[in-house]
Every structure is written in structure tokens, then in C-alpha cells.
PDB file of N, CA and C in Angstrom:
ATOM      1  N   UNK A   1    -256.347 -69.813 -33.564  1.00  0.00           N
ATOM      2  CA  UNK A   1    -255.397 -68.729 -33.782  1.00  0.00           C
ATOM      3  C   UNK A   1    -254.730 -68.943 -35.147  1.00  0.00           C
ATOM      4  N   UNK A   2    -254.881 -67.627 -35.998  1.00  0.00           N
ATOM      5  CA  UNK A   2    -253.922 -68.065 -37.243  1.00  0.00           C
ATOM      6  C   UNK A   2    -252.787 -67.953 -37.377  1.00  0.00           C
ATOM      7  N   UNK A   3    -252.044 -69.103 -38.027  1.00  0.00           N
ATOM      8  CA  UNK A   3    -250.678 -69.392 -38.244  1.00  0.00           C
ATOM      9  C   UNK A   3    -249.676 -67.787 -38.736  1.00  0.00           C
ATOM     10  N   UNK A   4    -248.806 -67.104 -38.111  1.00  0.00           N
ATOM     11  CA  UNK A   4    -248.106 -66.230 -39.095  1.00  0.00           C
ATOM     12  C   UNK A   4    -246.854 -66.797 -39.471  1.00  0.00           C
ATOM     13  N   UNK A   5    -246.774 -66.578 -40.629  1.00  0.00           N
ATOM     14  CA  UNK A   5    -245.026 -66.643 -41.074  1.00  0.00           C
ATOM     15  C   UNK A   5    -244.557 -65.533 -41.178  1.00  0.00           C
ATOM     16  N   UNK A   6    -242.976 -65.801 -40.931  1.00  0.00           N
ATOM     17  CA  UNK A   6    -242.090 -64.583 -40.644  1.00  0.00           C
ATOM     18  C   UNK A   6    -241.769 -65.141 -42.726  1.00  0.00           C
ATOM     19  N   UNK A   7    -242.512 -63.902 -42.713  1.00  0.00           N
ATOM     20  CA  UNK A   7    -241.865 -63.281 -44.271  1.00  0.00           C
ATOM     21  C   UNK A   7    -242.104 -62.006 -44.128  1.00  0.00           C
ATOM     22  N   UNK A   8    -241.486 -60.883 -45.442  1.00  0.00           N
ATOM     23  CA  UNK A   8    -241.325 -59.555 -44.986  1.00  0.00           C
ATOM     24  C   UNK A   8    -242.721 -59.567 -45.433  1.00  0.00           C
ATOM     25  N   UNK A   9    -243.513 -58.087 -45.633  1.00  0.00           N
ATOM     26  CA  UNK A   9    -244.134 -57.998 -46.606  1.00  0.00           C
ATOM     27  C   UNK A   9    -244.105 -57.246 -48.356  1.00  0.00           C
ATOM     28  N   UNK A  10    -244.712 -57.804 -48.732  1.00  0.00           N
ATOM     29  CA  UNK A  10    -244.187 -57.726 -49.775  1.00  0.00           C
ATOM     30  C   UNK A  10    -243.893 -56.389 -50.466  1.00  0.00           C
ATOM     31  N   UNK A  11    -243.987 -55.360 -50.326  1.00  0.00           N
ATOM     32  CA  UNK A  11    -244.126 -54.586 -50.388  1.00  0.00           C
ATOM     33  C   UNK A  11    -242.447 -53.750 -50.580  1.00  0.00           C
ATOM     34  N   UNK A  12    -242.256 -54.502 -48.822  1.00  0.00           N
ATOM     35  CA  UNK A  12    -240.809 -54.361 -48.276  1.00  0.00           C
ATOM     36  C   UNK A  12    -239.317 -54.526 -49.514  1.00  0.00           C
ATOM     37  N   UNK A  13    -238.308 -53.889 -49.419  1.00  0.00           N
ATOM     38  CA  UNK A  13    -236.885 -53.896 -50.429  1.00  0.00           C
ATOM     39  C   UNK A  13    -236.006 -54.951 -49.333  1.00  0.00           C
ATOM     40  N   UNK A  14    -235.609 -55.658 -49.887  1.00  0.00           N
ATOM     41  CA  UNK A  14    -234.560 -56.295 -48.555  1.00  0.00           C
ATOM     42  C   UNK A  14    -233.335 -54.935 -48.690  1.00  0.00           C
ATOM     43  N   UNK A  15    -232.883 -54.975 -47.619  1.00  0.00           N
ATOM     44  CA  UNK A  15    -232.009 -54.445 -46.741  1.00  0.00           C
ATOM     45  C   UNK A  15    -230.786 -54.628 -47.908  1.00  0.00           C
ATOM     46  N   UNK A  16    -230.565 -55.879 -47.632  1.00  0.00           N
ATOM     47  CA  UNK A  16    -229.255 -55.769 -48.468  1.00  0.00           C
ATOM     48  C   UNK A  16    -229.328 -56.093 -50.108  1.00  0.00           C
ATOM     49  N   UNK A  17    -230.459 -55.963 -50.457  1.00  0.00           N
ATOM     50  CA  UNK A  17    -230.235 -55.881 -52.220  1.00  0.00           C
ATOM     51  C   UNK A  17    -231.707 -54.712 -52.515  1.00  0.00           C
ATOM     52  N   UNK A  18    -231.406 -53.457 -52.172  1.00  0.00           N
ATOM     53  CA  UNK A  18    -232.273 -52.208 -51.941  1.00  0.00           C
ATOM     54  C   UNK A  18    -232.672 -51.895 -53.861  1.00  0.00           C
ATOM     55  N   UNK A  19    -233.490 -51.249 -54.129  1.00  0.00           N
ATOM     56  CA  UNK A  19    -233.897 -50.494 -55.372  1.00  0.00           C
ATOM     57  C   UNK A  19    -233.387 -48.923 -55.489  1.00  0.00           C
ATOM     58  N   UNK A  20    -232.318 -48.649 -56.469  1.00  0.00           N
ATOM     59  CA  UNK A  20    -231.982 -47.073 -56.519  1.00  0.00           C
ATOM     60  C   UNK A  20    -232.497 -46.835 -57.649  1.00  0.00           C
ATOM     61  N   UNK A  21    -232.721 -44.997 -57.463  1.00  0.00           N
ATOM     62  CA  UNK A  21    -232.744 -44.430 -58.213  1.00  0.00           C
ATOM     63  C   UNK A  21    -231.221 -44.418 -59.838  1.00  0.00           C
ATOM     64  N   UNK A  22    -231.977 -43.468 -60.503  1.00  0.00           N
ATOM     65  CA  UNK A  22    -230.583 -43.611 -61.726  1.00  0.00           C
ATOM     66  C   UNK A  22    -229.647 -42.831 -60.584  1.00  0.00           C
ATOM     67  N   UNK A  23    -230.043 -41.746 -60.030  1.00  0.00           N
ATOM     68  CA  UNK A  23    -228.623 -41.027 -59.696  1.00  0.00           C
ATOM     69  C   UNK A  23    -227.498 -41.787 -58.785  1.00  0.00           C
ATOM     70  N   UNK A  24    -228.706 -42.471 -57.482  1.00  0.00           N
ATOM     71  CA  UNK A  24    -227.938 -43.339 -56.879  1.00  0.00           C
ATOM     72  C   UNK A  24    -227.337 -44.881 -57.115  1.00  0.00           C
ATOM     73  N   UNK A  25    -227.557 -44.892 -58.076  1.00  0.00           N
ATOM     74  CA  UNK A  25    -226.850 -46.216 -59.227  1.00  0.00           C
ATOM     75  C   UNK A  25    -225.846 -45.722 -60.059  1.00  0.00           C
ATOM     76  N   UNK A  26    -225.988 -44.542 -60.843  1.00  0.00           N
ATOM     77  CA  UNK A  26    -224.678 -44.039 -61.281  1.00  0.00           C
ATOM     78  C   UNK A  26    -223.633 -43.749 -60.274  1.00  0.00           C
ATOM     79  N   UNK A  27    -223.661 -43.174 -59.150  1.00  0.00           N
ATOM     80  CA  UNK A  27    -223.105 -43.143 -57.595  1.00  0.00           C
ATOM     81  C   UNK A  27    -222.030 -44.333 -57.662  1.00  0.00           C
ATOM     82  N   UNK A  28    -223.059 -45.211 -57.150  1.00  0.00           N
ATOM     83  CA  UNK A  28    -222.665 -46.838 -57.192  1.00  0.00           C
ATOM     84  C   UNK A  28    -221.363 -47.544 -57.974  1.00  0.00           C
ATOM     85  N   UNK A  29    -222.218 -46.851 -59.058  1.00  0.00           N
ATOM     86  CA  UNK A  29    -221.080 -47.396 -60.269  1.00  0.00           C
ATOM     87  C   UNK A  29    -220.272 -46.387 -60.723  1.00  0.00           C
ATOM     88  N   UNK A  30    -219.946 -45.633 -60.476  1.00  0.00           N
ATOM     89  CA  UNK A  30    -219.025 -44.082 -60.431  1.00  0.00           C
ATOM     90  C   UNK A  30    -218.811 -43.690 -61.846  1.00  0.00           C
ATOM     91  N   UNK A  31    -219.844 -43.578 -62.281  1.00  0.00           N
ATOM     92  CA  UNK A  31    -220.832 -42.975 -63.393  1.00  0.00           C
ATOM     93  C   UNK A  31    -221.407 -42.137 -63.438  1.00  0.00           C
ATOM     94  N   UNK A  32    -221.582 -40.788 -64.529  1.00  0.00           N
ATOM     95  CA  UNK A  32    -222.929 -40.166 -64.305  1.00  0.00           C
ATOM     96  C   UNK A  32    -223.958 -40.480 -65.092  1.00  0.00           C
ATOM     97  N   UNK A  33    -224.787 -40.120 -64.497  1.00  0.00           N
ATOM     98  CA  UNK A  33    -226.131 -40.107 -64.310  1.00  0.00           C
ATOM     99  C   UNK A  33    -226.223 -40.058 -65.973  1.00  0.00           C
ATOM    100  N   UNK A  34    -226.078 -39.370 -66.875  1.00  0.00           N
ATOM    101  CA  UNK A  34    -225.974 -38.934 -68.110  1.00  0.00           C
ATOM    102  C   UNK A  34    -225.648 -40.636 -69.140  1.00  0.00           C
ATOM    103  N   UNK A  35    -224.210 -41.132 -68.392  1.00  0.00           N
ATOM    104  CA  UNK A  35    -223.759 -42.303 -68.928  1.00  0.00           C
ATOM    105  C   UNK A  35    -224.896 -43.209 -68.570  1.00  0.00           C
ATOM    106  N   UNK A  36    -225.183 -43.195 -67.568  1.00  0.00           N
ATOM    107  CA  UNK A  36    -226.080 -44.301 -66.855  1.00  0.00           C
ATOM    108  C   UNK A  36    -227.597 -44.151 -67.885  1.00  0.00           C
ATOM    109  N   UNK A  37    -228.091 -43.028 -68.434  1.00  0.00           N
ATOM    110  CA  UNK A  37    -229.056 -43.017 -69.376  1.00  0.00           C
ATOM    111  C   UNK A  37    -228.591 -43.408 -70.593  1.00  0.00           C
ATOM    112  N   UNK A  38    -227.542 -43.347 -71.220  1.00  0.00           N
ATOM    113  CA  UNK A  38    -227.527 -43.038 -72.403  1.00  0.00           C
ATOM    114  C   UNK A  38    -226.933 -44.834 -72.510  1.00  0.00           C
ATOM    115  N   UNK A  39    -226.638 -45.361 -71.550  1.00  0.00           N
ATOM    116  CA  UNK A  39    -226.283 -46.890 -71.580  1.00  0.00           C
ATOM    117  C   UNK A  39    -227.641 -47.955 -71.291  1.00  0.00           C
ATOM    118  N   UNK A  40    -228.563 -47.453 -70.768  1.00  0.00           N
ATOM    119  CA  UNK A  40    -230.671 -47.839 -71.022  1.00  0.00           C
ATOM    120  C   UNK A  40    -230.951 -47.203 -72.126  1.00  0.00           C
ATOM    121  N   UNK A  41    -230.785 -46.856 -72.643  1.00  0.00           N
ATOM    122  CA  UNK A  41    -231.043 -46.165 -73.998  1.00  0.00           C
ATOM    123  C   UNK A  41    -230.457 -47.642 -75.266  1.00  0.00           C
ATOM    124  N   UNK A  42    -229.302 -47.493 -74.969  1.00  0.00           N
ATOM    125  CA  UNK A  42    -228.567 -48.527 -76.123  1.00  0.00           C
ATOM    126  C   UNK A  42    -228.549 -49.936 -75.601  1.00  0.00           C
ATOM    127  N   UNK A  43    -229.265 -50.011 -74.742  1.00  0.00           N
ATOM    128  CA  UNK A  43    -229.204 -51.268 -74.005  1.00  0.00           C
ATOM    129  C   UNK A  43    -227.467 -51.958 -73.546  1.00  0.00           C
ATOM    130  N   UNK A  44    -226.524 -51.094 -73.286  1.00  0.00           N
ATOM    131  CA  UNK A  44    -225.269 -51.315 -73.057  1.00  0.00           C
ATOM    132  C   UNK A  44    -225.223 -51.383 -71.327  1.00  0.00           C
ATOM    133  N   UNK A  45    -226.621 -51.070 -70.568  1.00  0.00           N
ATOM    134  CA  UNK A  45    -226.691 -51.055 -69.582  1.00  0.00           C
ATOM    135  C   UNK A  45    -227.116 -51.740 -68.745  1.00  0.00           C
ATOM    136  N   UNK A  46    -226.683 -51.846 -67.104  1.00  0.00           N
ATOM    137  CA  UNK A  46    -227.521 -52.815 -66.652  1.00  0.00           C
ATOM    138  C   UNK A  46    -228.930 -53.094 -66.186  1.00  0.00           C
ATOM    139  N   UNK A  47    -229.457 -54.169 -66.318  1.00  0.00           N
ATOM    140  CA  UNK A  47    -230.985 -54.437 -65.937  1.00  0.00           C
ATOM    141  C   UNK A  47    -231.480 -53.370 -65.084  1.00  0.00           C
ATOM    142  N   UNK A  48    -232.844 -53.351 -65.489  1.00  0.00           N
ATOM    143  CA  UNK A  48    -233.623 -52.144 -64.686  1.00  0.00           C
ATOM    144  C   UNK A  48    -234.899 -52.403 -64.781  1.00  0.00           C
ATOM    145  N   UNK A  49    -235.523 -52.037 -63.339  1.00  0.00           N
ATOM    146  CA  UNK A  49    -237.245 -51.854 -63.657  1.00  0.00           C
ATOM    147  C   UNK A  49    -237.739 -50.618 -64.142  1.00  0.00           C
ATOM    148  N   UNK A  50    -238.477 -50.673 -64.573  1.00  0.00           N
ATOM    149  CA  UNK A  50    -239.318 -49.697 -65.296  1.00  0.00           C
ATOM    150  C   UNK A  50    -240.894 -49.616 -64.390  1.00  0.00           C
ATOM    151  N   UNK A  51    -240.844 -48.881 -63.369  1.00  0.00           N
ATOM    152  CA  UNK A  51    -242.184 -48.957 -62.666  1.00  0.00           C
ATOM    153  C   UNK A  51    -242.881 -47.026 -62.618  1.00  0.00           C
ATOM    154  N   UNK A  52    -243.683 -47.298 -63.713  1.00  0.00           N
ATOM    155  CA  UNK A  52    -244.209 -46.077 -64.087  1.00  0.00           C
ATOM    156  C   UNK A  52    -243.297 -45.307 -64.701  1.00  0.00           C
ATOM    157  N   UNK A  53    -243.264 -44.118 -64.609  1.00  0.00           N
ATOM    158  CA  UNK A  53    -242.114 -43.576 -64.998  1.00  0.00           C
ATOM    159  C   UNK A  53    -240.887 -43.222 -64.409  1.00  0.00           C
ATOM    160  N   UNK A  54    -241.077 -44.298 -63.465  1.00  0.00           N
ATOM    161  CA  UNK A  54    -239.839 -44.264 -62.507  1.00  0.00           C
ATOM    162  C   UNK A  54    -238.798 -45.433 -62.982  1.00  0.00           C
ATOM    163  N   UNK A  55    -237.449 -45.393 -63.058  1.00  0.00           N
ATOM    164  CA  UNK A  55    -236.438 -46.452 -63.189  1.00  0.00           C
ATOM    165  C   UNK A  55    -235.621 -46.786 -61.879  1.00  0.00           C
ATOM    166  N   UNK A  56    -235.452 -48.077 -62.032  1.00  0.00           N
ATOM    167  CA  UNK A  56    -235.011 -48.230 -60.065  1.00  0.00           C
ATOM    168  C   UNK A  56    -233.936 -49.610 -60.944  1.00  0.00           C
ATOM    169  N   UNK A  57    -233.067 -49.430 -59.991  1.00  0.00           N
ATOM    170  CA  UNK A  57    -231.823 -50.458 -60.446  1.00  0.00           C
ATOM    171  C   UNK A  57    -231.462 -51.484 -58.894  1.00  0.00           C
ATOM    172  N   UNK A  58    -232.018 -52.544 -59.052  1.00  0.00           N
ATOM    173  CA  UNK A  58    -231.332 -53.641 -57.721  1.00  0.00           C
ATOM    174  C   UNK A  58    -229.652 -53.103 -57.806  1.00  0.00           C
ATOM    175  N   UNK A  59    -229.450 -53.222 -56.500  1.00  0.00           N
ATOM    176  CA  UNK A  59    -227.871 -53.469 -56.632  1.00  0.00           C
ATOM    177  C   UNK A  59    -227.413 -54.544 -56.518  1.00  0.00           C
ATOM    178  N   UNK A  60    -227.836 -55.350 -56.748  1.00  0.00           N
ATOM    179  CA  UNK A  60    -227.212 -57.178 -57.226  1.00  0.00           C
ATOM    180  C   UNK A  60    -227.412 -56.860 -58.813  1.00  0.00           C
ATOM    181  N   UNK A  61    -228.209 -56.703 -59.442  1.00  0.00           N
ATOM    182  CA  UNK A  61    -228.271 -55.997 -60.962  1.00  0.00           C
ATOM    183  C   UNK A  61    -226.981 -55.003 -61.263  1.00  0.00           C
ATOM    184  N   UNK A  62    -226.648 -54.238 -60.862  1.00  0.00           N
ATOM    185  CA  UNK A  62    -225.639 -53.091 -61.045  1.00  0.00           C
ATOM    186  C   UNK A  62    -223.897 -53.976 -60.500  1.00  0.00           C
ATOM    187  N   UNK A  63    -224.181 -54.893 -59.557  1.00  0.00           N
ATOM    188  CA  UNK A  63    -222.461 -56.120 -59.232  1.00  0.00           C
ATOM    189  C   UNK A  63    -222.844 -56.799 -60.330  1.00  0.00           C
ATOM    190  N   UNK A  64    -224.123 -57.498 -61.074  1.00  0.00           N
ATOM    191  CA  UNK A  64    -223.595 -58.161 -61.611  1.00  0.00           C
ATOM    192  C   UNK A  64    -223.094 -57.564 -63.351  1.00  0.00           C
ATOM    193  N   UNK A  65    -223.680 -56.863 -63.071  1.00  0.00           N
ATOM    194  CA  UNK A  65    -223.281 -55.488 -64.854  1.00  0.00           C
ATOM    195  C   UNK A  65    -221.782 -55.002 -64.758  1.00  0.00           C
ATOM    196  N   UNK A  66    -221.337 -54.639 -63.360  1.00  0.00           N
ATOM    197  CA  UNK A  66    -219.779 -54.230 -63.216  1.00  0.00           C
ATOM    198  C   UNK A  66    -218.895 -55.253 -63.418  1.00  0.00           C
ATOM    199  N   UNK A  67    -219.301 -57.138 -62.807  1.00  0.00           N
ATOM    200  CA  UNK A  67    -218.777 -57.710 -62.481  1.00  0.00           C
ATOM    201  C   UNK A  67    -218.527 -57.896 -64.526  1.00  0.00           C
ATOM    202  N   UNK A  68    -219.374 -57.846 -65.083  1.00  0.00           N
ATOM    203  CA  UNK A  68    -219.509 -58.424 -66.702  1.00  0.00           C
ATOM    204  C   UNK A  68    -219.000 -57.785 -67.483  1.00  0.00           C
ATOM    205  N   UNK A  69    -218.439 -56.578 -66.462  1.00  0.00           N
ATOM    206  CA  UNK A  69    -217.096 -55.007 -67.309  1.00  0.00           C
ATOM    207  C   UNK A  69    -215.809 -55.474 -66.883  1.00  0.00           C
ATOM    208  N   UNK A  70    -215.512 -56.354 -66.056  1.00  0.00           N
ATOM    209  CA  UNK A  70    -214.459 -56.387 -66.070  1.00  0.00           C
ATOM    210  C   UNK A  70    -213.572 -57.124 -66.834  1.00  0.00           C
ATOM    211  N   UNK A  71    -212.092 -57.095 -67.096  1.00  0.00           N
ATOM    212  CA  UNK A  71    -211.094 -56.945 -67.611  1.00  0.00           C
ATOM    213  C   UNK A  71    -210.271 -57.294 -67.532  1.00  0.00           C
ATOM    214  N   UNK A  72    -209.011 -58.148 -67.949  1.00  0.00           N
ATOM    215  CA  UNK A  72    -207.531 -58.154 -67.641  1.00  0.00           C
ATOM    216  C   UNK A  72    -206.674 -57.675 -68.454  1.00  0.00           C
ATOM    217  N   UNK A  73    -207.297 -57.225 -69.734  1.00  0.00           N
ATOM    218  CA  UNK A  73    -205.932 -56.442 -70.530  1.00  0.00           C
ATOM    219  C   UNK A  73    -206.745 -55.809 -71.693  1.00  0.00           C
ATOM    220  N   UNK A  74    -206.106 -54.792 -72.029  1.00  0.00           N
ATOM    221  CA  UNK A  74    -206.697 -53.628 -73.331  1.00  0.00           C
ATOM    222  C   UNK A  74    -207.394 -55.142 -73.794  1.00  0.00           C
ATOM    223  N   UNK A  75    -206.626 -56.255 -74.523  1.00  0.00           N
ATOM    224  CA  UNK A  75    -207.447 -56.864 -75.876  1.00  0.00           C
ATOM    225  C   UNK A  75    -208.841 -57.466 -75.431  1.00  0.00           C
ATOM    226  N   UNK A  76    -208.659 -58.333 -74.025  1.00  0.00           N
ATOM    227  CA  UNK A  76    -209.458 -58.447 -73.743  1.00  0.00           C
ATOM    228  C   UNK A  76    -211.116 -57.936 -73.580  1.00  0.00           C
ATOM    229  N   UNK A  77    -211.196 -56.194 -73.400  1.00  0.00           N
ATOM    230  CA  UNK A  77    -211.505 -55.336 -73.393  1.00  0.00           C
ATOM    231  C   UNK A  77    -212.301 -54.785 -75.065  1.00  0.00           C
ATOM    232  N   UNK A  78    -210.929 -55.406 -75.931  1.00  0.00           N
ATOM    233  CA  UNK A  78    -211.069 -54.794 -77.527  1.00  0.00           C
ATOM    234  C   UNK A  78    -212.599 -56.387 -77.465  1.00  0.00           C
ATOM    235  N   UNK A  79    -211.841 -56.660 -77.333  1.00  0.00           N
ATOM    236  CA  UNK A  79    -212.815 -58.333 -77.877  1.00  0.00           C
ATOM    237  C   UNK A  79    -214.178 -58.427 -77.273  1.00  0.00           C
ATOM    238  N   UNK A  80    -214.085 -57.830 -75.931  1.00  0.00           N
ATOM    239  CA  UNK A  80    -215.623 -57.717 -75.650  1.00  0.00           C
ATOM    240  C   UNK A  80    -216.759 -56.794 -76.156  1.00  0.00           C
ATOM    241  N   UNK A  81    -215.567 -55.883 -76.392  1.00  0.00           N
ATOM    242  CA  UNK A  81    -216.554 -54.308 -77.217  1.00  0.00           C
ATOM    243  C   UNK A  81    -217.171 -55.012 -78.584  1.00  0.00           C
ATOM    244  N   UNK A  82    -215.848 -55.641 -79.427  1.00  0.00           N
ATOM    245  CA  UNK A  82    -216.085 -56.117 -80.805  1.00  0.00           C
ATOM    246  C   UNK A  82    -217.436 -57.226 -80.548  1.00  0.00           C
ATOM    247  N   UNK A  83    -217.432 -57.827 -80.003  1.00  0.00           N
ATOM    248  CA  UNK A  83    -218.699 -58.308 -79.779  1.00  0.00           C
ATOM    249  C   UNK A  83    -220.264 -58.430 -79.461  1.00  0.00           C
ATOM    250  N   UNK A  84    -219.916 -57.400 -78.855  1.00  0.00           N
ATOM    251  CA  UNK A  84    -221.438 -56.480 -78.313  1.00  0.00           C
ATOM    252  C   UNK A  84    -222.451 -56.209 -79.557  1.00  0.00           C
ATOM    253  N   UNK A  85    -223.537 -56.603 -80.021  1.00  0.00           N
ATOM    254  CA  UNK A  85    -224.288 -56.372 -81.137  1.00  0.00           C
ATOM    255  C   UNK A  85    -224.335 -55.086 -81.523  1.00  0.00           C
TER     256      UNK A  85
END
């Protein structure tokens, strides 16, 4: 009898770190859809696959892009912009 392992298949999205679309990633990040292109465009945005001509965003990709916006005061804010290439 052959051995199975409990793995998903591969194929499968886990449950809790799913693949969205742009609209439902701008959603996410309470963005539109518009910002959410024009920030893959300038690369100001977060990681994304590119599978055909489809774009799909993990949402562990999109916490960790919000988590890398955040902030504690205007300068803070000034200093990260000023830095950005």
C-alpha cells in the first residue's frame, strides 16, 4: 500500500494566506484599484505575481507592504518618502 502524506495539493491557496485579484487587494488595503496600478507601475507597490496576464497579490505580501507604510509622525513619513529611489 502506498504511503500518503497529508500535504495540500499543490495546486491548492492556503486558506489563510489566499491570492487576490488587484481589485480585491486594493479592497484590502483601502485603495483603489487605480492607486494599486499606478504603485506596480513605479514599483512603490507591494510584491505581486505576474501569472499570465493575470496579477494576484498574497495577503501576507499586502500586511507586509502596509506594515512598511507605517508611521509615527509627519517627519517620519517625510524621511521615508525622501528615501525611496
Amino acid at each position: 500500500m502506498p504511503v500518503q502524506f497529508n500535504r495540500p495539493h499543490p495546486g491548492v491557496i492556503p486558506q489563510d494566506d489566499p491570492l487576490l485579484d488587484t481589485p480585491a487587494a486594493a479592497i484590502y488595503a483601502d485603495l483603489s484599484v487605480s492607486t494599486m496600478n499606478k504603485k506596480r507601475l513605479d514599483g512603490s507597490g507591494p510584491v505581486y505575481y505576474k501569472i499570465g496576464r493575470c496579477v494576484r497579490y498574497r495577503k501576507s505580501d499586502l500586511d507586509h507592504w502596509l506594515n512598511h507604510c507605517r508611521v509615527n509622525s509627519t517627519t517620519e513619513a517625510q524621511a521615508k518618502a525622501a528615501a525611496l529611489p
